[in-house]
Protein backbone atom coordinates (compact mmCIF):
# COMPACT_ATOMS: atom_id res chain seq x y z
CA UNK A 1 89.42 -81.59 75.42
CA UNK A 2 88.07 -84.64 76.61
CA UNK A 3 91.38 -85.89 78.13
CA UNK A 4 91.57 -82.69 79.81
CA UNK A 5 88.30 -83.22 81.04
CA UNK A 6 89.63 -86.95 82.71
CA UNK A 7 92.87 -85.06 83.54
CA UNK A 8 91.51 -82.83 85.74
CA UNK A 9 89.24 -84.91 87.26
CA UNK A 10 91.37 -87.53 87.97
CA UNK A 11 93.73 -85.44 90.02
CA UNK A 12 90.87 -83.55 91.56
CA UNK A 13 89.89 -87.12 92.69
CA UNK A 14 92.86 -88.54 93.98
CA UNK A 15 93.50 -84.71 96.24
CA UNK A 16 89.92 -85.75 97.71
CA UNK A 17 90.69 -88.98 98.06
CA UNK A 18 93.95 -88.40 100.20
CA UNK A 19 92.07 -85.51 102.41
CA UNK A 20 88.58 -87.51 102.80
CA UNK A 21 90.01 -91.24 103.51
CA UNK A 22 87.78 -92.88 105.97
CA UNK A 23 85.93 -89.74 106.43
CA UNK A 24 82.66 -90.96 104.10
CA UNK A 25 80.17 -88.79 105.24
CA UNK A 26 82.00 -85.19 104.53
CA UNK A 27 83.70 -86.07 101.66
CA UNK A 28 79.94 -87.09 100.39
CA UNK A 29 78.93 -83.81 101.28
CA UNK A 30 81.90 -81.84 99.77
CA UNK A 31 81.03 -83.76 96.21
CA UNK A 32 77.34 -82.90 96.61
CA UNK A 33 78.37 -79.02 97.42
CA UNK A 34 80.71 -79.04 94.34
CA UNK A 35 77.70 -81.38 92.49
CA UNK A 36 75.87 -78.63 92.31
CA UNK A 37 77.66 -75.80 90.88
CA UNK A 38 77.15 -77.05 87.02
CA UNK A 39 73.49 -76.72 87.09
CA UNK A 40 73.80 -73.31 88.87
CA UNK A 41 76.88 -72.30 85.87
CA UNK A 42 74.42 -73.59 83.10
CA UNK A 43 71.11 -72.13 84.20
CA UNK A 44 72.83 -68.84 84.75
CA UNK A 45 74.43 -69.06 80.76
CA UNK A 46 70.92 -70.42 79.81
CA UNK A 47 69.27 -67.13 81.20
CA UNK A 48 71.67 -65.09 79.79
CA UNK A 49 71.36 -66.10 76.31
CA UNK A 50 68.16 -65.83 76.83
CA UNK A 51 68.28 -62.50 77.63
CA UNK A 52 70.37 -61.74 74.74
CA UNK A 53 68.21 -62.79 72.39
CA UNK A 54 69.86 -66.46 71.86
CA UNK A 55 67.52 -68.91 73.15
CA UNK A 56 67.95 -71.85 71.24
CA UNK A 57 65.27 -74.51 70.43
CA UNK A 58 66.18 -76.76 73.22
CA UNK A 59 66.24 -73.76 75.57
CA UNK A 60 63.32 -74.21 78.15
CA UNK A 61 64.30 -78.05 77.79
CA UNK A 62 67.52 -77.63 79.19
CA UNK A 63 66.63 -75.06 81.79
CA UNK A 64 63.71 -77.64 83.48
CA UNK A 65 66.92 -80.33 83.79
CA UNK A 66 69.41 -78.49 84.89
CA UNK A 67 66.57 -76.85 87.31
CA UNK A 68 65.69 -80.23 88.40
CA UNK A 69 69.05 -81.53 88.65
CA UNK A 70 70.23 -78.61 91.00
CA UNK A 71 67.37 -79.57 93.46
CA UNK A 72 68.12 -83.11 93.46
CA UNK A 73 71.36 -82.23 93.93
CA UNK A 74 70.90 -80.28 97.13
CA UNK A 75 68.40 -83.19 98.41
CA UNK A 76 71.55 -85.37 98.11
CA UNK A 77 73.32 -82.26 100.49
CA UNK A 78 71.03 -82.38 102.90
CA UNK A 79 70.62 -85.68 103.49
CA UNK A 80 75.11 -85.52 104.16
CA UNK A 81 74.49 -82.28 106.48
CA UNK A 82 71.86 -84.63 108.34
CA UNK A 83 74.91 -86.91 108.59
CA UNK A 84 77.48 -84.51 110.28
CA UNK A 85 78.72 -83.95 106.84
CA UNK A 86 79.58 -80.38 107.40
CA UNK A 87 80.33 -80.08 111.07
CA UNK A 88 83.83 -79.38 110.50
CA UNK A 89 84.72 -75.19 109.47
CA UNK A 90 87.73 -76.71 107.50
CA UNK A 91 85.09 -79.07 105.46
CA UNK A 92 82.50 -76.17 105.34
CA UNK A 93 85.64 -73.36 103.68
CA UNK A 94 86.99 -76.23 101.18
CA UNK A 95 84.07 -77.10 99.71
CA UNK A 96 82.72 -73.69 99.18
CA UNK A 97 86.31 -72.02 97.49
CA UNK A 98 86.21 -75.21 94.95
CA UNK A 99 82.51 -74.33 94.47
CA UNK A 100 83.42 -70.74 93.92
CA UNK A 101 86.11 -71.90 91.30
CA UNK A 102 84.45 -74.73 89.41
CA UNK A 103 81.05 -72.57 88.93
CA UNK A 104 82.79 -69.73 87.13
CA UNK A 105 84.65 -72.17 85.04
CA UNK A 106 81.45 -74.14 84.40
CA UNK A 107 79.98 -70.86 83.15
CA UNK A 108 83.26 -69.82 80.87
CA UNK A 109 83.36 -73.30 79.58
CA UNK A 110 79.43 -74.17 79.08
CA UNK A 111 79.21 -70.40 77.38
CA UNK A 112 82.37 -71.59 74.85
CA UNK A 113 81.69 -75.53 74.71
CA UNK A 114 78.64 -76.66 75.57
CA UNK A 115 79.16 -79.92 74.73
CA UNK A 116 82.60 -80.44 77.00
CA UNK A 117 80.90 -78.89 80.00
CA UNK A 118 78.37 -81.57 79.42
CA UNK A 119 80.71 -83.87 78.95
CA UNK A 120 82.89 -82.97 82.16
CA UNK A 121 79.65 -82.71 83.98
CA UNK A 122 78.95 -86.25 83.14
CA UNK A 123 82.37 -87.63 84.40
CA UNK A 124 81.97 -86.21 87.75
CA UNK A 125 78.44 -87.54 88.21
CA UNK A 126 79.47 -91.30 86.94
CA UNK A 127 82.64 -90.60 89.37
CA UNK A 128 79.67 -90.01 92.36
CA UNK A 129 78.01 -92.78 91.44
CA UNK A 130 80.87 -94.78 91.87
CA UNK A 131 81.80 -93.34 94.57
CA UNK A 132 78.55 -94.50 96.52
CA UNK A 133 78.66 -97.99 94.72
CA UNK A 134 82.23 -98.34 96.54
CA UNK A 135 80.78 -97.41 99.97
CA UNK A 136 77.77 -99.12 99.78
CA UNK A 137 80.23 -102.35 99.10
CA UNK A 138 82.31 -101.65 102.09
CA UNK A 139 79.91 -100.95 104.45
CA UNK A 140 76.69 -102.49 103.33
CA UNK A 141 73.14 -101.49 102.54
CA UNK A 142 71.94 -98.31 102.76
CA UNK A 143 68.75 -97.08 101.54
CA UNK A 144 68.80 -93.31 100.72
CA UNK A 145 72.74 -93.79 99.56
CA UNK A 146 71.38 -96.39 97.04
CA UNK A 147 68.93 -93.83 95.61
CA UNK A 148 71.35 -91.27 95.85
CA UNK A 149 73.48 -93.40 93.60
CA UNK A 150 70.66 -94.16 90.94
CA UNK A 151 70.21 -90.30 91.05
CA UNK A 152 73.60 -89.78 90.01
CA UNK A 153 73.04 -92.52 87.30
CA UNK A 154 70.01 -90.37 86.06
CA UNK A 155 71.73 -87.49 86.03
CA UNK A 156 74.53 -88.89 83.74
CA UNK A 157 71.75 -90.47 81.90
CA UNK A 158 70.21 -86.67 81.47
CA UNK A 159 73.76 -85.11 80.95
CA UNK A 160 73.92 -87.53 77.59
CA UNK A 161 70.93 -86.55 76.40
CA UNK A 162 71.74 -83.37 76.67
CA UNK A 163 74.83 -83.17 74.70
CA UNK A 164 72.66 -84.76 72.43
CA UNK A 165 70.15 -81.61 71.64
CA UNK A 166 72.78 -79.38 72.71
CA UNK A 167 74.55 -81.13 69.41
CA UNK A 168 71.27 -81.07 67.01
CA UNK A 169 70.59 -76.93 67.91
CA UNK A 170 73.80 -76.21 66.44
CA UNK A 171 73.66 -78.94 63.88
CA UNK A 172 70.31 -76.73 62.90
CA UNK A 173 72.15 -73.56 62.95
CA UNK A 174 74.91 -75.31 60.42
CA UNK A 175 72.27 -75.82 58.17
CA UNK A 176 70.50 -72.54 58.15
CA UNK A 177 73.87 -70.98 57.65
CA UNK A 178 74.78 -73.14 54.54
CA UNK A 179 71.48 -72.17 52.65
């Protein structure tokens, strides 16, 4: 499921690539639009579980980062609507059908594999990172776009650790089951 994971990014790449060439500052702000729906998909299977009685031991863990990720996240979208990131209606309806898509697969496939969701999650914010680590080269120093990329870092950095715990709470629930 991994190479699906690639797969699917890679192509959803290249289609943004081709529609956002030379257009830095929307394309930044469809990413950060679409960044966000992950956090969104995993706090809302988070409080479900919750609600169902299936909070695991990482549970209020998980639901500060993902909390604190989704702000960050719409810091970074700001910041690109500040930039003329969104001026354009066909920019603006884009982003927000992808968003509409990707958070309702995010919450199918974070419910079924946590761990993959994670792990998808992850590509997409070391693909962001990039992303600003090629514009910054090209164009030169920017301030808040270099601590938008170290954000991104962090994030990936955050999305490792949890797969991590995500993997020990059902490592513990392996366990319990065996005795």
């Amino acid at each position: 499921m991994k190479t699906f994971n690639t797969v699917v990014l890679n192509i959803t790449v290249a289609i943004l690539d081709f529609l956002y060439k030379g257009r830095d500052y929307q394309r930044f702000w469809v990413l950060e639009e679409i960044a966000r729906a992950p956090y969104f998909a995993f706090l809302s299977v988070l409080h479900f579980r919750e609600s169902m009685g299936l909070r695991g031991p990482d549970h209020l863990y998980l639901m500060r980062e993902h909390f604190d990720q989704s702000v960050n996240e719409t810091e970074h979208l700001e910041y690109m609507e500040s930039k003329g990131g969104n001026a354009y209606w066909i920019d603006r309806f884009l982003a927000r059908h992808l968003v509409l898509i990707y958070y309702w697969v995010n919450v199918v496939y974070y419910w079924l594999f946590p761990k993959l969701a994670y792990h998808l999650s992850y590509e997409v914010e070391i693909h962001a990172a990039d992303t600003y680590a090629k514009y910054l080269e090209k164009n030169g120093s920017d301030e808040k776009i270099c601590a938008i990329l170290n954000d991104e870092l962090n994030h990936a950095s955050e999305l490792l650790q949890a797969m991590e715990k995500n993997l020990c709470q059902y490592t513990k629930i392996t366990k319990l089951e065996s005795i």
